[in-house]
C-alpha atoms as a PDB file:
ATOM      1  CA  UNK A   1     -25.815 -28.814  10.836  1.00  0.00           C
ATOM      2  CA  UNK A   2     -22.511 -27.427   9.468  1.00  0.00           C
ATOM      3  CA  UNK A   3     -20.804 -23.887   9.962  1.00  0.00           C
ATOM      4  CA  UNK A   4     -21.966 -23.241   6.121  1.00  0.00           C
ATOM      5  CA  UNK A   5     -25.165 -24.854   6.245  1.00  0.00           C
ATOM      6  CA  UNK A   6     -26.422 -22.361   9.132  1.00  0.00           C
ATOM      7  CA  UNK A   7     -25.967 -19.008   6.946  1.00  0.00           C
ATOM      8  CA  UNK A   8     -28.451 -20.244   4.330  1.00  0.00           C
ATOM      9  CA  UNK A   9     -31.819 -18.752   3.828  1.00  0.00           C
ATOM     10  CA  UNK A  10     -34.632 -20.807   4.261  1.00  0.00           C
ATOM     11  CA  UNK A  11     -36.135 -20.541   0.389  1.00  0.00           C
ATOM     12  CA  UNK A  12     -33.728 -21.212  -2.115  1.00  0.00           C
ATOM     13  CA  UNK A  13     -31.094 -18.713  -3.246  1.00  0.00           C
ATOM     14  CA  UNK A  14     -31.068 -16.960  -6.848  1.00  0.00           C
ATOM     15  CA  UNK A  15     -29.351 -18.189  -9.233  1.00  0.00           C
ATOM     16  CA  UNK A  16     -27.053 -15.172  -9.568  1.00  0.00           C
ATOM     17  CA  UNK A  17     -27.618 -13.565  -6.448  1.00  0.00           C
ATOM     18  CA  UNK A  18     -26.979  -9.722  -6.891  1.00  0.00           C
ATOM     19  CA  UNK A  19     -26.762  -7.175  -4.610  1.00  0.00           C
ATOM     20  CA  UNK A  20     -29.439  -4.539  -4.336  1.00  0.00           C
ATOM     21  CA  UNK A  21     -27.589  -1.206  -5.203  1.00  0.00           C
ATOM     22  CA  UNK A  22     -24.187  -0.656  -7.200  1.00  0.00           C
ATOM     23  CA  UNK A  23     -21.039  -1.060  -5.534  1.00  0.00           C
ATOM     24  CA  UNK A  24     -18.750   1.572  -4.931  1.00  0.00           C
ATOM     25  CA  UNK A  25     -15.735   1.591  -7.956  1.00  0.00           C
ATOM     26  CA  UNK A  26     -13.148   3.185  -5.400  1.00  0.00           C
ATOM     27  CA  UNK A  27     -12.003   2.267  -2.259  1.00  0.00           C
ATOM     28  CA  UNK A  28      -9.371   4.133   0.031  1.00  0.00           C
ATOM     29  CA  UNK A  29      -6.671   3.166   2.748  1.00  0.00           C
ATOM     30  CA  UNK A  30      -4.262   4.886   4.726  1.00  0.00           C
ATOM     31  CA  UNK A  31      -0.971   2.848   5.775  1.00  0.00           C
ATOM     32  CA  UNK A  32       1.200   4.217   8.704  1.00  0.00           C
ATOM     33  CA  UNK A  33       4.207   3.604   9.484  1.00  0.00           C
ATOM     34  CA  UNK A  34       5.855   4.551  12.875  1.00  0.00           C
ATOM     35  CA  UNK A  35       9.112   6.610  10.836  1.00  0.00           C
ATOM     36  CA  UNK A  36      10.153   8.329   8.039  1.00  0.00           C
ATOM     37  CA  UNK A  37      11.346   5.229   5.650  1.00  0.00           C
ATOM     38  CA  UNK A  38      11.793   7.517   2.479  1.00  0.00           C
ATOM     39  CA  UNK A  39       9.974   7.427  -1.098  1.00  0.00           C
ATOM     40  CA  UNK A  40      12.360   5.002  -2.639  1.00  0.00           C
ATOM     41  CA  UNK A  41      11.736   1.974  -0.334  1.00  0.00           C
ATOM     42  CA  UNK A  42       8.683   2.348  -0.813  1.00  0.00           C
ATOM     43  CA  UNK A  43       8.733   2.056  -3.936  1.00  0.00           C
ATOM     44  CA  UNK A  44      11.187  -1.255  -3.769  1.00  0.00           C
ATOM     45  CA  UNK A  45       8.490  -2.538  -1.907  1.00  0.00           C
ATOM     46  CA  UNK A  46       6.032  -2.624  -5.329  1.00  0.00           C
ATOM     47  CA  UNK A  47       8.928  -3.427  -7.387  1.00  0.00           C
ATOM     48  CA  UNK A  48      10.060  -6.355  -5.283  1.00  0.00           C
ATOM     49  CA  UNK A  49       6.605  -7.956  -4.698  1.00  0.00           C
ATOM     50  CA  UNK A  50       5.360  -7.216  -8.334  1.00  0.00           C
ATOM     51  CA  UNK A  51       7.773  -6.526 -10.718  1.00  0.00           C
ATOM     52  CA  UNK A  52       8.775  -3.382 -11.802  1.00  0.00           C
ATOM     53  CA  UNK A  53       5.916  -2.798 -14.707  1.00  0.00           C
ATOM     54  CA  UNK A  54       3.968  -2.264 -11.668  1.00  0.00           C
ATOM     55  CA  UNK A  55       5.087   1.285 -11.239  1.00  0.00           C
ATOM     56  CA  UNK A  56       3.437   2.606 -14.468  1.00  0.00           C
ATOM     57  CA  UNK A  57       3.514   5.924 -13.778  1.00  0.00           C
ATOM     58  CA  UNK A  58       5.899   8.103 -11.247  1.00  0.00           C
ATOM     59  CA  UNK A  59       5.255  11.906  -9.700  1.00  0.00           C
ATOM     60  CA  UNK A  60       7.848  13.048  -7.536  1.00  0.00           C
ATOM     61  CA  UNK A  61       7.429  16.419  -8.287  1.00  0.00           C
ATOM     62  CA  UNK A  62       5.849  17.436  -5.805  1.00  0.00           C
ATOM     63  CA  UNK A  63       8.009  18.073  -3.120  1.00  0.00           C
ATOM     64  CA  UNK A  64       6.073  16.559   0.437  1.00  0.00           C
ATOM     65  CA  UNK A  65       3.993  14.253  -1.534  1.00  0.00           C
ATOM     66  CA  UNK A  66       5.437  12.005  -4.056  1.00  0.00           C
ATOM     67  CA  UNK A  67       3.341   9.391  -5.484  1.00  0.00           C
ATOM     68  CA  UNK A  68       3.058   6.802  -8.331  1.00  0.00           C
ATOM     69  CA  UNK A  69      -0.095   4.908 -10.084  1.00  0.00           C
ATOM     70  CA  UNK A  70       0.295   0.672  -9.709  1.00  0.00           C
ATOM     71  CA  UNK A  71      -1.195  -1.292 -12.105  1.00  0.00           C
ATOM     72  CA  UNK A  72      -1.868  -4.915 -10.990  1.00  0.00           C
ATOM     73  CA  UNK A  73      -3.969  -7.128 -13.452  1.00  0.00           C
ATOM     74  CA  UNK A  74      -5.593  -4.390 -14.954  1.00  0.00           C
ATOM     75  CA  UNK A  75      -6.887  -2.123 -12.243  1.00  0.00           C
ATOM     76  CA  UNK A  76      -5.250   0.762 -11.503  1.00  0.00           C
ATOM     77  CA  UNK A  77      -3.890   1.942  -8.285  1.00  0.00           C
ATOM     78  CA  UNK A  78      -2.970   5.520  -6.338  1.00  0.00           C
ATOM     79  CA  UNK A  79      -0.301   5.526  -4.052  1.00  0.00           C
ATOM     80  CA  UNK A  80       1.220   8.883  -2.507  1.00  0.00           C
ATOM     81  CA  UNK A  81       3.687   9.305   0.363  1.00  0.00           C
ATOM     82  CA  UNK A  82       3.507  12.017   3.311  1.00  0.00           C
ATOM     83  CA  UNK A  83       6.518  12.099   5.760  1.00  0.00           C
ATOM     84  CA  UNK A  84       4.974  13.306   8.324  1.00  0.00           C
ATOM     85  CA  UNK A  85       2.108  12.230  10.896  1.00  0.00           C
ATOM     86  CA  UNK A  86      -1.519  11.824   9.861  1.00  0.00           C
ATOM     87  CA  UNK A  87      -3.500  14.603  10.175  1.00  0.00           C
ATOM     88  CA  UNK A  88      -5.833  14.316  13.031  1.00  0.00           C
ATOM     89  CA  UNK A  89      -8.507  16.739  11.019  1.00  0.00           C
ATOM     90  CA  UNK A  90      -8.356  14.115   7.972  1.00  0.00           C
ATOM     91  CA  UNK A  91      -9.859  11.345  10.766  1.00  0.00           C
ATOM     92  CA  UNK A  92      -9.104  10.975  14.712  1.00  0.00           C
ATOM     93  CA  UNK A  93      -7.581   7.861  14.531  1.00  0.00           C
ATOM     94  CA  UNK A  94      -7.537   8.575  18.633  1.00  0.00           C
ATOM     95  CA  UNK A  95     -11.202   8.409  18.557  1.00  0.00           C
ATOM     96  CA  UNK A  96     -11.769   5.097  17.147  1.00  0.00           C
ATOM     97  CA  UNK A  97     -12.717   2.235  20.148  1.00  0.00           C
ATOM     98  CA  UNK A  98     -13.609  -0.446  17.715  1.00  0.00           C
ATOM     99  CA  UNK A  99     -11.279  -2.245  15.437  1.00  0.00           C
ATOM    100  CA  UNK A 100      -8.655  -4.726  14.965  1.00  0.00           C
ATOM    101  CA  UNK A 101      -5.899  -4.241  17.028  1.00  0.00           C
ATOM    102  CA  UNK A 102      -4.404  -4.658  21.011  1.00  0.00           C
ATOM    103  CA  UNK A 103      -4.597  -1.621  23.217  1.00  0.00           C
ATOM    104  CA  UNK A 104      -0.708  -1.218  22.530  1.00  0.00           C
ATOM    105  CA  UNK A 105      -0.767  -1.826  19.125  1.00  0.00           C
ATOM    106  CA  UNK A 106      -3.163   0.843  19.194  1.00  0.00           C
ATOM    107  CA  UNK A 107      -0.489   3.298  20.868  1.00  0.00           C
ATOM    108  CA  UNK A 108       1.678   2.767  18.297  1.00  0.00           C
ATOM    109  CA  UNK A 109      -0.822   3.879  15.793  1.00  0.00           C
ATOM    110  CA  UNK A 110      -1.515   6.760  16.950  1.00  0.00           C
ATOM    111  CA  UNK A 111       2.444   7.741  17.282  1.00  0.00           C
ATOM    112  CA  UNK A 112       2.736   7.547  13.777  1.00  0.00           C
ATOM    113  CA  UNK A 113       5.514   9.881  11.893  1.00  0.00           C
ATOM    114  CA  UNK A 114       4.401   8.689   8.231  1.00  0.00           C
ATOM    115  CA  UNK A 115       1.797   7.271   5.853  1.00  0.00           C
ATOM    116  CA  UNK A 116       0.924   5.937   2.711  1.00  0.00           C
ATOM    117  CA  UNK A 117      -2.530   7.368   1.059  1.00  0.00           C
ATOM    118  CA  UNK A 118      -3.478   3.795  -1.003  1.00  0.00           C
ATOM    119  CA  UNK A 119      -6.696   4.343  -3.706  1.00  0.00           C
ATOM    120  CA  UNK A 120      -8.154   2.378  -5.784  1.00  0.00           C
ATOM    121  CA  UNK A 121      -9.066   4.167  -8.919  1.00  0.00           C
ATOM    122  CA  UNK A 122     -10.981   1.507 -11.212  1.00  0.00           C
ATOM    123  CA  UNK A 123     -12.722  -1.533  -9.474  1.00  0.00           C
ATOM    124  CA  UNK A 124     -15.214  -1.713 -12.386  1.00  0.00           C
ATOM    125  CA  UNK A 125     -19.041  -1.757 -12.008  1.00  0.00           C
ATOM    126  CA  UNK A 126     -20.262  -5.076 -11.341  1.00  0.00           C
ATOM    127  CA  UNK A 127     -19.782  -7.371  -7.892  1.00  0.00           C
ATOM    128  CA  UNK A 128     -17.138  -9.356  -9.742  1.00  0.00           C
ATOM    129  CA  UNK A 129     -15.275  -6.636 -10.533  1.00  0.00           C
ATOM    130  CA  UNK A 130     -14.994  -4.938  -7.296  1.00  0.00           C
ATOM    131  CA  UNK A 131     -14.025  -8.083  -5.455  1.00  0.00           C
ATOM    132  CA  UNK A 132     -11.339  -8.718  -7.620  1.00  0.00           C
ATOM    133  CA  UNK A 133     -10.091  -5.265  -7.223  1.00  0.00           C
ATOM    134  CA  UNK A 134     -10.500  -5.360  -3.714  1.00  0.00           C
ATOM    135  CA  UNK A 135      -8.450  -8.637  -3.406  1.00  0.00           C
ATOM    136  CA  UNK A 136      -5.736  -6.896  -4.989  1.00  0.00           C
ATOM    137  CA  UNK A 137      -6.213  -4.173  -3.365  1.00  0.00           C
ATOM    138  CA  UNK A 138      -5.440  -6.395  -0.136  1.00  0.00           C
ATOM    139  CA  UNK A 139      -2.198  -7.856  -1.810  1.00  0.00           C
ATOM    140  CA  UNK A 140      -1.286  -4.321  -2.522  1.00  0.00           C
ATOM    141  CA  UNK A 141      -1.752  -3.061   0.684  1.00  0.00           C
ATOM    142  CA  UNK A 142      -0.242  -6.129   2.705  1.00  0.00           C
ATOM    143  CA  UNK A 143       3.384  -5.891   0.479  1.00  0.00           C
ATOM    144  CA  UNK A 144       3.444  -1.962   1.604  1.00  0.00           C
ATOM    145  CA  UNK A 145       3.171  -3.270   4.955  1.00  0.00           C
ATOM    146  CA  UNK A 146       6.568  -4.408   4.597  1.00  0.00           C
ATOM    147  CA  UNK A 147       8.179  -1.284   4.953  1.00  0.00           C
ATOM    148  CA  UNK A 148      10.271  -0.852   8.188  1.00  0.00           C
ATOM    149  CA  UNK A 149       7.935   0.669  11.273  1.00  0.00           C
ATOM    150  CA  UNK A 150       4.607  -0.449   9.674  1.00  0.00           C
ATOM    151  CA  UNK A 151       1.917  -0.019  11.993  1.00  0.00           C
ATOM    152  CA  UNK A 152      -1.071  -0.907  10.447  1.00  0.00           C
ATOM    153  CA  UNK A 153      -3.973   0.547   8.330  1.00  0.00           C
ATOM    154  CA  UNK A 154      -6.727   2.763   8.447  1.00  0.00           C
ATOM    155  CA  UNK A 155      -9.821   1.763   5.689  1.00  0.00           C
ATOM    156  CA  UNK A 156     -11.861   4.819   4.990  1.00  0.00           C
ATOM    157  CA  UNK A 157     -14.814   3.110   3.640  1.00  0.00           C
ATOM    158  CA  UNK A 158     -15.693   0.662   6.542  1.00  0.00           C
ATOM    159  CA  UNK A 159     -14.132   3.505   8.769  1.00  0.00           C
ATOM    160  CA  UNK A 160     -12.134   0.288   9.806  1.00  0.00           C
ATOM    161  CA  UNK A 161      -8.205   0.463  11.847  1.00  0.00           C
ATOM    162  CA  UNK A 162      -6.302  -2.679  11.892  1.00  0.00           C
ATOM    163  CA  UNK A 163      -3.062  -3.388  13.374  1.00  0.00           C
ATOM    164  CA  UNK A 164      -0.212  -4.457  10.805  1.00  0.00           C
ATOM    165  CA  UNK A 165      -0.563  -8.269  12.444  1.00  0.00           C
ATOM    166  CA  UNK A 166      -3.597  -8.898  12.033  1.00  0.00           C
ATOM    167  CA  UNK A 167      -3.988  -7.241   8.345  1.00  0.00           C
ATOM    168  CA  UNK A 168      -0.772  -9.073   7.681  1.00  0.00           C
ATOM    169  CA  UNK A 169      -2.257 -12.397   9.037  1.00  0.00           C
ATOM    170  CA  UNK A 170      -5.560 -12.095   6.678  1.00  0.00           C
ATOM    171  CA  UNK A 171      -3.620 -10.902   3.686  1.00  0.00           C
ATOM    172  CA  UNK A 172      -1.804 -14.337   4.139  1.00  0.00           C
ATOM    173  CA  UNK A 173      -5.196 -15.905   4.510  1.00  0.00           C
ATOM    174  CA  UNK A 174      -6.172 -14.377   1.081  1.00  0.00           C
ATOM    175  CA  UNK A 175      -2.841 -15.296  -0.740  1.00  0.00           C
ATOM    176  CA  UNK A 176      -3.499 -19.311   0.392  1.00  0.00           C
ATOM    177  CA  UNK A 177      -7.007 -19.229  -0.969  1.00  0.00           C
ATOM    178  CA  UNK A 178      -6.636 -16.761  -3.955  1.00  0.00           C
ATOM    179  CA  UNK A 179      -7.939 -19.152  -6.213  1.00  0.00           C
ATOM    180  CA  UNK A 180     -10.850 -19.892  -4.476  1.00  0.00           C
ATOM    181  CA  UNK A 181     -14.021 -17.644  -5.457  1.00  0.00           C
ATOM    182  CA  UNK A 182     -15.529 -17.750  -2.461  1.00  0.00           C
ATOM    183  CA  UNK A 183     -13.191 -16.923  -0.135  1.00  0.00           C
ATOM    184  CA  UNK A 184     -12.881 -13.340   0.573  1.00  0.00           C
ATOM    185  CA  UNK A 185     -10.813 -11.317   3.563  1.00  0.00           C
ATOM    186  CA  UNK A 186     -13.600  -9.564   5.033  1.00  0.00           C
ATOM    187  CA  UNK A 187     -12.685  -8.694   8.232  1.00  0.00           C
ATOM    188  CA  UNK A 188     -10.961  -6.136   5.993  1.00  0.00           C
ATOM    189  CA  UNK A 189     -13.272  -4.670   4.272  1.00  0.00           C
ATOM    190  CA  UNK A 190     -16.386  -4.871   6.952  1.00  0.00           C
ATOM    191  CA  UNK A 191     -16.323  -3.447  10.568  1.00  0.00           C
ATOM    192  CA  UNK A 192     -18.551  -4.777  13.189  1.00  0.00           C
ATOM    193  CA  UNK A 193     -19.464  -2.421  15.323  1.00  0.00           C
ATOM    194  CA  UNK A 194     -22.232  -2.320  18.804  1.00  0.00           C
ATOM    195  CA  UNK A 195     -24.602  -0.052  19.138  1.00  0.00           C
ATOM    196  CA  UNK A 196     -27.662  -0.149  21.694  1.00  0.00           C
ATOM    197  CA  UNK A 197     -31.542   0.143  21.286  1.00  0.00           C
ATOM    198  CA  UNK A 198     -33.049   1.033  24.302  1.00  0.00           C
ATOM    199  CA  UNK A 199     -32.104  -2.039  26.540  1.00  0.00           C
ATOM    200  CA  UNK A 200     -31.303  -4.096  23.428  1.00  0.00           C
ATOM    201  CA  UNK A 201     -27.510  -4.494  22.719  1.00  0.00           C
ATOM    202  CA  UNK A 202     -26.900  -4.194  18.818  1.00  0.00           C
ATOM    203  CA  UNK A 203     -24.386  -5.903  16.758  1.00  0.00           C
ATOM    204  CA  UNK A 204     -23.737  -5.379  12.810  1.00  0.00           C
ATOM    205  CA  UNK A 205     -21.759  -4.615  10.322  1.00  0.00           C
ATOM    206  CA  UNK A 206     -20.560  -1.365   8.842  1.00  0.00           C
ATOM    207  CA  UNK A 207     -18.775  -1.613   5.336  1.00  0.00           C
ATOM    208  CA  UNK A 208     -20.922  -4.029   3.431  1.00  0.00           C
ATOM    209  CA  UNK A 209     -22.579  -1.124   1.459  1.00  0.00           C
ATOM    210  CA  UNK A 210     -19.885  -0.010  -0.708  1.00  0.00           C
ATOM    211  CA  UNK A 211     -20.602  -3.599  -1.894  1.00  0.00           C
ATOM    212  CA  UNK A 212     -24.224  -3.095  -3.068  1.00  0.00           C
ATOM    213  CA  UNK A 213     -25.442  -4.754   0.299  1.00  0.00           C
ATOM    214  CA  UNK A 214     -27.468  -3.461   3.285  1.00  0.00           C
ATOM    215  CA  UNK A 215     -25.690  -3.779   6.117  1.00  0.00           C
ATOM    216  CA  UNK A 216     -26.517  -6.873   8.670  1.00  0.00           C
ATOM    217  CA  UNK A 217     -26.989  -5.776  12.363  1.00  0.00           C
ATOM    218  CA  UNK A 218     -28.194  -8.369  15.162  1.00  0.00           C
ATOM    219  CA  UNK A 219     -31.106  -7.489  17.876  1.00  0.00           C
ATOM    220  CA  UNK A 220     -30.277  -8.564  21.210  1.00  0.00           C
ATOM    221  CA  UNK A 221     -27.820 -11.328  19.868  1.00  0.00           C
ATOM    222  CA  UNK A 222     -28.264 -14.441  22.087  1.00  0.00           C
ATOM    223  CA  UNK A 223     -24.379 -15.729  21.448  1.00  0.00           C
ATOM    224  CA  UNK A 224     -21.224 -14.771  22.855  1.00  0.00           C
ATOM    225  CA  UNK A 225     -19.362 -11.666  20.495  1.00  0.00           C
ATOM    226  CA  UNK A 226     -17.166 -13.860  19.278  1.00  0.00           C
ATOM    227  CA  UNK A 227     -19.526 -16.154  17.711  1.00  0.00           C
ATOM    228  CA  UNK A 228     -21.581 -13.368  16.309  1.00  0.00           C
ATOM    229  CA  UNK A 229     -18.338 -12.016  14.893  1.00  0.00           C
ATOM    230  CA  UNK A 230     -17.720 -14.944  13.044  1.00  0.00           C
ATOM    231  CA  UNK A 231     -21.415 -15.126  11.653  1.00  0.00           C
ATOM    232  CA  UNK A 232     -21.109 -11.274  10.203  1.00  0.00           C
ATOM    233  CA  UNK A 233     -18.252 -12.574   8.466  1.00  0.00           C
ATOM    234  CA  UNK A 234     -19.356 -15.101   7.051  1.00  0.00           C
ATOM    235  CA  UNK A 235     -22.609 -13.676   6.556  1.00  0.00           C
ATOM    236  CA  UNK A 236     -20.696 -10.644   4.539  1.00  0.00           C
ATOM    237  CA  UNK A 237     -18.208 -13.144   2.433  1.00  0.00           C
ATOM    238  CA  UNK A 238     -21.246 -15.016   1.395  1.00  0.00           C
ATOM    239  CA  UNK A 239     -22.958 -12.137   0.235  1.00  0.00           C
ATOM    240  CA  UNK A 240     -19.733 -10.856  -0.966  1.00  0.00           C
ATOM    241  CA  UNK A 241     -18.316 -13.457  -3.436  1.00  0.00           C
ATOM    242  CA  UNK A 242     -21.948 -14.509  -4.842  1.00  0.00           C
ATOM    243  CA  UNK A 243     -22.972 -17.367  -2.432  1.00  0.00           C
ATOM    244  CA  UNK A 244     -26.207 -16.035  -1.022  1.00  0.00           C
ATOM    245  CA  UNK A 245     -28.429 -12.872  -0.705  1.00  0.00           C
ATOM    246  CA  UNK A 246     -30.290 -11.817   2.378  1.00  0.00           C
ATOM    247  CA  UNK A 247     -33.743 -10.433   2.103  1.00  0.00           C
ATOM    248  CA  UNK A 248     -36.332  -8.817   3.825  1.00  0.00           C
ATOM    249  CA  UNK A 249     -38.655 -11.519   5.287  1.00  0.00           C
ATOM    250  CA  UNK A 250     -35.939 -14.664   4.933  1.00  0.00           C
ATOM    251  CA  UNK A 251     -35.456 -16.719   7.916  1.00  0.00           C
ATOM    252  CA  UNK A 252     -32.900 -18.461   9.048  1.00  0.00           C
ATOM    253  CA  UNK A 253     -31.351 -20.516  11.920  1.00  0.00           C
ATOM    254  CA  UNK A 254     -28.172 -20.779  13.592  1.00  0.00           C
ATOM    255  CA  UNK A 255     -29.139 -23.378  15.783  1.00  0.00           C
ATOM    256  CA  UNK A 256     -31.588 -26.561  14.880  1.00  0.00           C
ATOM    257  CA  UNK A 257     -34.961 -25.150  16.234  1.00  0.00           C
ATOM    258  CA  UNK A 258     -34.537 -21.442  16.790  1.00  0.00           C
ATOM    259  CA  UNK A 259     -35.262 -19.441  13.372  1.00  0.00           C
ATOM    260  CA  UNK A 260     -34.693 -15.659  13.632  1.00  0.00           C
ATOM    261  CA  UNK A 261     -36.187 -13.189  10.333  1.00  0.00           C
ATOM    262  CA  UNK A 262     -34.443 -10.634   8.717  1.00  0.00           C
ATOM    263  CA  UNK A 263     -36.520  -7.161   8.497  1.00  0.00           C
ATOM    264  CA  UNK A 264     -35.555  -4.598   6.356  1.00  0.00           C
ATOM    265  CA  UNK A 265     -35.380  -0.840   8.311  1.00  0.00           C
ATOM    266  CA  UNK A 266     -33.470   2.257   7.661  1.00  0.00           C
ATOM    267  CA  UNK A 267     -31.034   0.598   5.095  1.00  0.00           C
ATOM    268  CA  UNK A 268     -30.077  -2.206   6.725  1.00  0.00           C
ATOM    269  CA  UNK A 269     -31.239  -5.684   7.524  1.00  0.00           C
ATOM    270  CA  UNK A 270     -32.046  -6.328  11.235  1.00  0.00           C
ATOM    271  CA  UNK A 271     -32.038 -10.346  12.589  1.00  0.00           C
ATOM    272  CA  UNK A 272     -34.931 -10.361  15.226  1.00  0.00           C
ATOM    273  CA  UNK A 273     -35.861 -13.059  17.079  1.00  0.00           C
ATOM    274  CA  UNK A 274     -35.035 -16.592  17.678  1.00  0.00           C
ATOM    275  CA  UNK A 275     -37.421 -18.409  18.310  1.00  0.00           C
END
């Protein structure tokens, strides 16, 4: 059995699968950087990885909080710049355990001086649409990581903190399959998070409904985290780019012999069982 074949349902998939609820047309990020780099390199940073039509429009009248709209393919893009650090009443970044980053990197984070406020204004109204602006939403994001003292970003959606590495190190993931429809960066876009039931241990996702998707959580997972990591993933980029749709009452099996059955409960989808 191969890594693909054990994500597929056991009946056969729609033809267009669709998720069950509208996605979300905005999205929003915040970028922090560990100094003060100024407006104008920030700006460079646009200009030098897109081209300056990018910058359609410019504000800087306002004196603390400059900002400019980016236009990249078509969707539009809200980008405003704060010198100082982020406001622990916006969102504790100091109270977030779960995420994508090393304890240090972490540390850094939170000793932030400056940030970027990164929107996405337009991301259209069908699953297509909303990839596509959230893969260049990704590109956007990963060239403002350039500026001097990144330290990584903060996604409001999946309430999701990643270090600049490892955002850096999917965005270059994306950029080698950008082409490819079916590849999608979601350990961007989706958090896993744990959670426990009673005695049960709980693993899922967080993030996959501003796509028009319950989210995915596992009962009492039999695997190691890592492996159940990687099947969230997966489990979210199929679902994502158009390659399958789970269902209340599906089964499937991530091992020859042992089928577990999705349930639908509270919103979400909940793998029981393997059996």
């Amino acid at each position: 059995m191969g890594i693909f074949d054990r994500f597929k349902r056991s009946r056969e998939p729609a033809k267009d699968p669709e998720p069950a609820a509208a996605p979300k047309a905005d999205a929003k990020a915040v970028i922090l950087l560990g100094r003060d780099v100024g407006w104008s390199a920030v700006l460079r940073l646009v200009e030098d990885r897109f081209g300056p039509r990018a910058l359609s429009v410019r504000d800087d009248s306002h004196p603390h909080a400059p900002a400019a709209h980016i236009s990249l393919e078509g969707v539009s893009f809200f980008c405003s710049y704060m010198a100082m650090p982020h406001p622990p009443h916006v969102c504790d970044l100091s109270a977030i355990q779960e995420g994508l980053f090393s304890p240090e990197e972490k540390e850094a984070i939170l000793g932030n001086r400056a940030f970027l406020v990164l929107a996405r204004q337009d991301g259209g109204t069908t699953l297509e649409e909303t990839v596509r602006a959230c893969r260049l939403f990704t590109r956007l994001a990963a060239a403002l990581l350039d500026a001097e003292s990144a330290l990584g970003v903060y996604a409001e959606s999946p309430g999701l903190l990643v270090s600049r590495r490892v955002y850096l190190h999917h965005a270059e993931i994306l950029e080698q399959h950008f082409q490819d429809p079916e590849y999608f960066p979601a350990p961007l876009w989706v958090s896993i998070r744990h959670g426990q039931k009673g005695d049960l241990p709980l693993t899922g996702t967080w993030g996959l409904k501003q796509f028009g998707f319950p989210e995915l959580w596992f009962i009492n997972p039999e695997a190691d985290w890592p492996e159940i990591h990687q099947r969230l993933y997966l489990m979210s980029m199929f679902q994502i780019t158009g390659r399958e749709l789970y269902r209340d009452g599906d089964t499937i099996q991530f091992t020859p012999g042992k089928t577990s059955v999705f349930r639908a409960m509270n919103g979400a989808l909940w793998i029981m069982g393997q059996h």
